[in-house]
C-alpha atoms as a PDB file:
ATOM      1  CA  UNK A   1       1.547  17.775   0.034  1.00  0.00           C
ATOM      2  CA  UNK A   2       1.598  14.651  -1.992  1.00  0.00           C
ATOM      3  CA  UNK A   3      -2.324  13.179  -4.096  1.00  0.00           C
ATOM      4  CA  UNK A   4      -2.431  11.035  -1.144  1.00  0.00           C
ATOM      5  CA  UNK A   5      -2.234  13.884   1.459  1.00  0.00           C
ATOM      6  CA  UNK A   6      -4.983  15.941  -0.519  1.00  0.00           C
ATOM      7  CA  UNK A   7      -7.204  13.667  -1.100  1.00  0.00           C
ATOM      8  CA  UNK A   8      -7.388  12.378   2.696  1.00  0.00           C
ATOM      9  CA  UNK A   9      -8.120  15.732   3.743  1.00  0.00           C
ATOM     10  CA  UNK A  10     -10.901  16.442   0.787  1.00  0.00           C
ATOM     11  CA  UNK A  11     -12.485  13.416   2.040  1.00  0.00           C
ATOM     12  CA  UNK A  12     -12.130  14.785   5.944  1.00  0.00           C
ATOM     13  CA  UNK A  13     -10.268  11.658   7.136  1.00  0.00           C
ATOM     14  CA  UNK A  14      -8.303  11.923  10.112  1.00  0.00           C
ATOM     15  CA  UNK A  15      -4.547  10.790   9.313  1.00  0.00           C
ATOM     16  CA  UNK A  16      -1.048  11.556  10.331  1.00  0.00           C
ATOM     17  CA  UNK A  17       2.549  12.263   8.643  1.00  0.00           C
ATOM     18  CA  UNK A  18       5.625  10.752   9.880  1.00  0.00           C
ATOM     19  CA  UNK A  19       8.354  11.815   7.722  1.00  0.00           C
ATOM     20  CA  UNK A  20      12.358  10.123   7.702  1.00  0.00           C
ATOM     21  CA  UNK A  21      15.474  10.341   5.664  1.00  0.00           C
ATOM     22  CA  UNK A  22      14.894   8.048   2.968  1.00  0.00           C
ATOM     23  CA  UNK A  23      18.400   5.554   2.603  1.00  0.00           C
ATOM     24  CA  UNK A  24      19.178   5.478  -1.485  1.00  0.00           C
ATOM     25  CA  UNK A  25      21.303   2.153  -0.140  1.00  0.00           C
ATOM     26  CA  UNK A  26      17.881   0.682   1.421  1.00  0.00           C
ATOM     27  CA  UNK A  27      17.002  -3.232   0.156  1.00  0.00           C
ATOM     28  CA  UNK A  28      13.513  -2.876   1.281  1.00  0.00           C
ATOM     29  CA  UNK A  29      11.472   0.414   1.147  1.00  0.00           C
ATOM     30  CA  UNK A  30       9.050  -0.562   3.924  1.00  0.00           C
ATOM     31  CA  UNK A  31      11.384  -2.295   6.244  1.00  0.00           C
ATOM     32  CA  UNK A  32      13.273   0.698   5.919  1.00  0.00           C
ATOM     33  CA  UNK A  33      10.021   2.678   6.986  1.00  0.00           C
ATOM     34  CA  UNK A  34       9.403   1.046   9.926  1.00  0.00           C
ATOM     35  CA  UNK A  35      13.238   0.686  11.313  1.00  0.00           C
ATOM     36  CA  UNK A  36      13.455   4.568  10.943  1.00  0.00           C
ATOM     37  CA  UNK A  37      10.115   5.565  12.280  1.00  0.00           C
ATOM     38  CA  UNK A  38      10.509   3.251  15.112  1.00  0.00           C
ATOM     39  CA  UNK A  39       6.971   1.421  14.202  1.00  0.00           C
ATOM     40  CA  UNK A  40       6.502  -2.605  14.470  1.00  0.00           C
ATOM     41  CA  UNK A  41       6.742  -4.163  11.242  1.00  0.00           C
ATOM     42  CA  UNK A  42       2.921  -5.405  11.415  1.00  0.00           C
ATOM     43  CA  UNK A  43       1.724  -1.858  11.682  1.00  0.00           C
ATOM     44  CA  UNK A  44       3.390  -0.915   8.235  1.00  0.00           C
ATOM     45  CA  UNK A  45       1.903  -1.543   5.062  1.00  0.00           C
ATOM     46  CA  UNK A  46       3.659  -1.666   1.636  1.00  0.00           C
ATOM     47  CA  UNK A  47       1.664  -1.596  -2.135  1.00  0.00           C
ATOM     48  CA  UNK A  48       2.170  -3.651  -4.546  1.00  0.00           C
ATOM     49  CA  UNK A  49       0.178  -3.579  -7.943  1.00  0.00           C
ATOM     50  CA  UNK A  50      -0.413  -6.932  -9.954  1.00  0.00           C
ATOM     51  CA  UNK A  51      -1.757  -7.531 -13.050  1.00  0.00           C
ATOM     52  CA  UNK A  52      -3.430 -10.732 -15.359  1.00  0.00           C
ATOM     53  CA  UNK A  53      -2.063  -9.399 -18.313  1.00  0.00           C
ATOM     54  CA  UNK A  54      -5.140  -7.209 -18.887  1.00  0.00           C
ATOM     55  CA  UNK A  55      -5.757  -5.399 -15.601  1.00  0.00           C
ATOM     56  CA  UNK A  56      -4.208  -4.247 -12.750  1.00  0.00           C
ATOM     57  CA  UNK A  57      -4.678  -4.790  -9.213  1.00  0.00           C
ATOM     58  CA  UNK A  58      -3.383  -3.362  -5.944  1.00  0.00           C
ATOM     59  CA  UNK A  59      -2.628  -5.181  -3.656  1.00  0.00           C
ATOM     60  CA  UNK A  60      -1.490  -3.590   0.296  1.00  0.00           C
ATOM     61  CA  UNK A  61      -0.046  -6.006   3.025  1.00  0.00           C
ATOM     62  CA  UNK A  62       2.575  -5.979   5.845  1.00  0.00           C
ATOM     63  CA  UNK A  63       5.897  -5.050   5.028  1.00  0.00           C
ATOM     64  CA  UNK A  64       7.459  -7.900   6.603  1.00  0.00           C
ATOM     65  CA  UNK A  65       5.358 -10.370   4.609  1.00  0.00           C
ATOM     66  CA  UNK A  66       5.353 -11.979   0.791  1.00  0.00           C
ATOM     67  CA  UNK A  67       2.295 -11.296  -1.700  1.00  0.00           C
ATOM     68  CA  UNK A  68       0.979 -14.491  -1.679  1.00  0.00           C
ATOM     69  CA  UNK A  69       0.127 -14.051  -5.806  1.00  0.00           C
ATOM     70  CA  UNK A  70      -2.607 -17.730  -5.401  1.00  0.00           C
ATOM     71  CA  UNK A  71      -4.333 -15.989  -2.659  1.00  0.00           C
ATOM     72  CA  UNK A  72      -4.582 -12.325  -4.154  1.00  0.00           C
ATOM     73  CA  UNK A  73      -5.584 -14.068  -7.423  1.00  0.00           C
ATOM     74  CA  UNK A  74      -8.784 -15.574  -5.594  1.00  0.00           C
ATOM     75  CA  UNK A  75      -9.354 -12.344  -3.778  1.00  0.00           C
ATOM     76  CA  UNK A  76      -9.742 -10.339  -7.095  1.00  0.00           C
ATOM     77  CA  UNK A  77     -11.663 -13.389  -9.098  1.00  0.00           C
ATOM     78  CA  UNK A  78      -8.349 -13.496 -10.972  1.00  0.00           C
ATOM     79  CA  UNK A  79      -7.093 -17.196 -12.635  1.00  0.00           C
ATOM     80  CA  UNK A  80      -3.616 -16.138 -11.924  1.00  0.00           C
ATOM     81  CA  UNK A  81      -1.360 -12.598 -11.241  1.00  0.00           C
ATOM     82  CA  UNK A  82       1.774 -11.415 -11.651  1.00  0.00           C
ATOM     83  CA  UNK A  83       3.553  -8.725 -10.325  1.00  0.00           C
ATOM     84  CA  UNK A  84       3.650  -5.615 -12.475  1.00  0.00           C
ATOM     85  CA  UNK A  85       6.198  -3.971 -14.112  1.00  0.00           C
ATOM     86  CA  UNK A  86       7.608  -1.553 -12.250  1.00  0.00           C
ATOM     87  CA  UNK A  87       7.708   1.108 -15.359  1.00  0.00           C
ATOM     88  CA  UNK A  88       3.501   0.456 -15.406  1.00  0.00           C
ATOM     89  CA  UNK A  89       2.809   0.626 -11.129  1.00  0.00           C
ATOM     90  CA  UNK A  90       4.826   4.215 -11.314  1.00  0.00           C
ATOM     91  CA  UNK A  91       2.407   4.929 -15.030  1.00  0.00           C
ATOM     92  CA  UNK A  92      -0.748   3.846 -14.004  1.00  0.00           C
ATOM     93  CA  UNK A  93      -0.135   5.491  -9.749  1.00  0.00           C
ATOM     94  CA  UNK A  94       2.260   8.692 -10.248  1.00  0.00           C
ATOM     95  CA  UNK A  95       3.974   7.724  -8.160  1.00  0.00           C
ATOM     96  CA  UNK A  96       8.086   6.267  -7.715  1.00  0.00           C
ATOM     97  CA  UNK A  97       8.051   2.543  -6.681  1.00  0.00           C
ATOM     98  CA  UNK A  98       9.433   3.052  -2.996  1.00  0.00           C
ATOM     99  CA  UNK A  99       6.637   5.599  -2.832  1.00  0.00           C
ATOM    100  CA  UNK A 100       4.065   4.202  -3.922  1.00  0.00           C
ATOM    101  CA  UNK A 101       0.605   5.459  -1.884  1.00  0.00           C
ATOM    102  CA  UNK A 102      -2.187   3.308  -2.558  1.00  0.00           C
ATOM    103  CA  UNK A 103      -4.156   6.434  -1.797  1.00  0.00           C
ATOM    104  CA  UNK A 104      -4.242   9.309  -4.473  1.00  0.00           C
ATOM    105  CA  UNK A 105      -3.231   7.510  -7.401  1.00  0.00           C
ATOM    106  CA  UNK A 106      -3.701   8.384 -11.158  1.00  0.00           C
ATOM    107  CA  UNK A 107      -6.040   5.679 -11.803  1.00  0.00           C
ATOM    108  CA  UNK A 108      -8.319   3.925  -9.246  1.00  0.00           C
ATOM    109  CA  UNK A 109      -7.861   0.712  -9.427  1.00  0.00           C
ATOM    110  CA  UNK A 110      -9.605  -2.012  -7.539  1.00  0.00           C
ATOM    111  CA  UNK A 111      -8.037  -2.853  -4.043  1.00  0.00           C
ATOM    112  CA  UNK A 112      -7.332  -5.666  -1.461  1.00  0.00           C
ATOM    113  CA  UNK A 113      -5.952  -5.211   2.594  1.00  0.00           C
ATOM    114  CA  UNK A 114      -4.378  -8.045   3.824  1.00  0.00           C
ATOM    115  CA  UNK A 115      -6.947  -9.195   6.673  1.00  0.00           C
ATOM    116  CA  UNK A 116      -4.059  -8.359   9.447  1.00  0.00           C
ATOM    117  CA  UNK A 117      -4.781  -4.773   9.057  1.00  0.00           C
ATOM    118  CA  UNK A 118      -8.577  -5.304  10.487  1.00  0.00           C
ATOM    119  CA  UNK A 119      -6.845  -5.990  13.773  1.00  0.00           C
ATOM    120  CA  UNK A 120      -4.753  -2.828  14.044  1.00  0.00           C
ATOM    121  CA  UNK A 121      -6.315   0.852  15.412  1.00  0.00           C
ATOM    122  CA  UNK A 122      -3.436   2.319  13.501  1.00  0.00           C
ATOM    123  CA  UNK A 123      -1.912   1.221  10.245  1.00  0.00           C
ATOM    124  CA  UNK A 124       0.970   2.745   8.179  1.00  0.00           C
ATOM    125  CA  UNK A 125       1.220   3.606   3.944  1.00  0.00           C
ATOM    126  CA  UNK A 126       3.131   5.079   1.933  1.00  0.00           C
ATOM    127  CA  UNK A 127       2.561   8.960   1.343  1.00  0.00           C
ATOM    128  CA  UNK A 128       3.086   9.566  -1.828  1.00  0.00           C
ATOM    129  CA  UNK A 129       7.060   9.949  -1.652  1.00  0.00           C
ATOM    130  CA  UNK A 130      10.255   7.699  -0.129  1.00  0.00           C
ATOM    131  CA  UNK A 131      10.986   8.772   3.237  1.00  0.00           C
ATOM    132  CA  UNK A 132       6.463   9.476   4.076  1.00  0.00           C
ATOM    133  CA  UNK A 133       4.256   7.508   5.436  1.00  0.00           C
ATOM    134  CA  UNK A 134       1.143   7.831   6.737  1.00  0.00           C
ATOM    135  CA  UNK A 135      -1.030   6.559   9.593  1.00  0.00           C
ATOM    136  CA  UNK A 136      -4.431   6.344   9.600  1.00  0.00           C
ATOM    137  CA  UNK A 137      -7.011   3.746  10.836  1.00  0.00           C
ATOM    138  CA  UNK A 138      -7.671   0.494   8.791  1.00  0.00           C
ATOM    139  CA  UNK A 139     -11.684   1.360   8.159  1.00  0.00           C
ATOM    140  CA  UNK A 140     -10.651   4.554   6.512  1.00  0.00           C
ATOM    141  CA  UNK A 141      -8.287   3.886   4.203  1.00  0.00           C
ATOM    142  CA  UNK A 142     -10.593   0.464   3.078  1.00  0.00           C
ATOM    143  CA  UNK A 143     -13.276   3.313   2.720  1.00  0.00           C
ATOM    144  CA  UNK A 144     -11.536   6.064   0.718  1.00  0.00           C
ATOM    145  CA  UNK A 145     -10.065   3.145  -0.920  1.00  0.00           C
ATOM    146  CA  UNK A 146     -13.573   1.172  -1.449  1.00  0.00           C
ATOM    147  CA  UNK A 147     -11.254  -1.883  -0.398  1.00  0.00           C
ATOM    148  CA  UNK A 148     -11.992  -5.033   0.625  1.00  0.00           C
ATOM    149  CA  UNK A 149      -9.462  -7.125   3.122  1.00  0.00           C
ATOM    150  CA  UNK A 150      -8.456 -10.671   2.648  1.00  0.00           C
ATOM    151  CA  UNK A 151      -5.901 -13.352   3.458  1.00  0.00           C
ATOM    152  CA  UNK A 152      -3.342 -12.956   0.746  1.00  0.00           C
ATOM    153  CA  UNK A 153       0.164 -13.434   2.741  1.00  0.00           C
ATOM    154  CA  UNK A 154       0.947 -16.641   4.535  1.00  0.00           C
ATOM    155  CA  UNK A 155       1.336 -17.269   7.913  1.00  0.00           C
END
């Protein structure tokens, strides 16, 4: 059981594990997920948290896909973003980057899905740990998130 896992079943929402054996050697984390758990690369969903210097910001999108930092920027009424340090995402979350859940973490912080996800019954996160994810449905994890979706990839 990982935050993300406990609070998904506090809140009653439906959701699934899929568990692999996480690659140390692995370039991308999310890639990774969806090669080993044999899912299409638009139905997994990496987090990223960004920050203007003074706040922080996550960000979730496909795992095949750049943050677009312009668009994210304008989804969050943000002049400009950068990505965070990695030493503050695994501070201000609890959790490793790699496993970074945008579900359960230490602080709440405000929250954008790229728009792609409203199209999917089934979408993919991280659980908590490398080599978890978990599947649940794009409405719930915007709700337990109080998310909003937007563009903020291209293409």
């Amino acid at each position: 059981m990982t935050p993300a896992t406990k609070l998904l079943k506090a809140k009653k929402i439906q959701f699934s594990i899929h568990e692999y054996e996480h690659d140390a050697n692995a370039k991308s984390f999310g890639l990774e997920a969806a090669e080993k758990l044999g899912l299409d690369v638009t139905e997994v969903f990496k987090t990223l948290l960004v920050s203007d210097d003074k706040n922080f910001f996550v960000a979730i999108l496909p795992v095949h896909h750049q943050l677009n930092l312009k668009k994210v920027a304008a989804a969050f009424s943000c002049k400009k973003l950068q990505m965070a340090d990695p030493k503050d995402a695994e501070r201000l979350t609890g959790y490793l980057v790699g496993g970074i859940s945008p579900i359960g973490q230490k602080k709440k912080l405000k929250t954008v899905i790229d728009q792609s996800a409203q199209k999917l019954d089934y979408m993919y996160v991280s659980g908590g740990k490398r080599g978890l994810d978990i599947g649940l449905s794009p409405a719930d994890l915007a709700q337990v998130l109080n998310a909003s979706f937007a563009k903020i990839v291209d293409a």
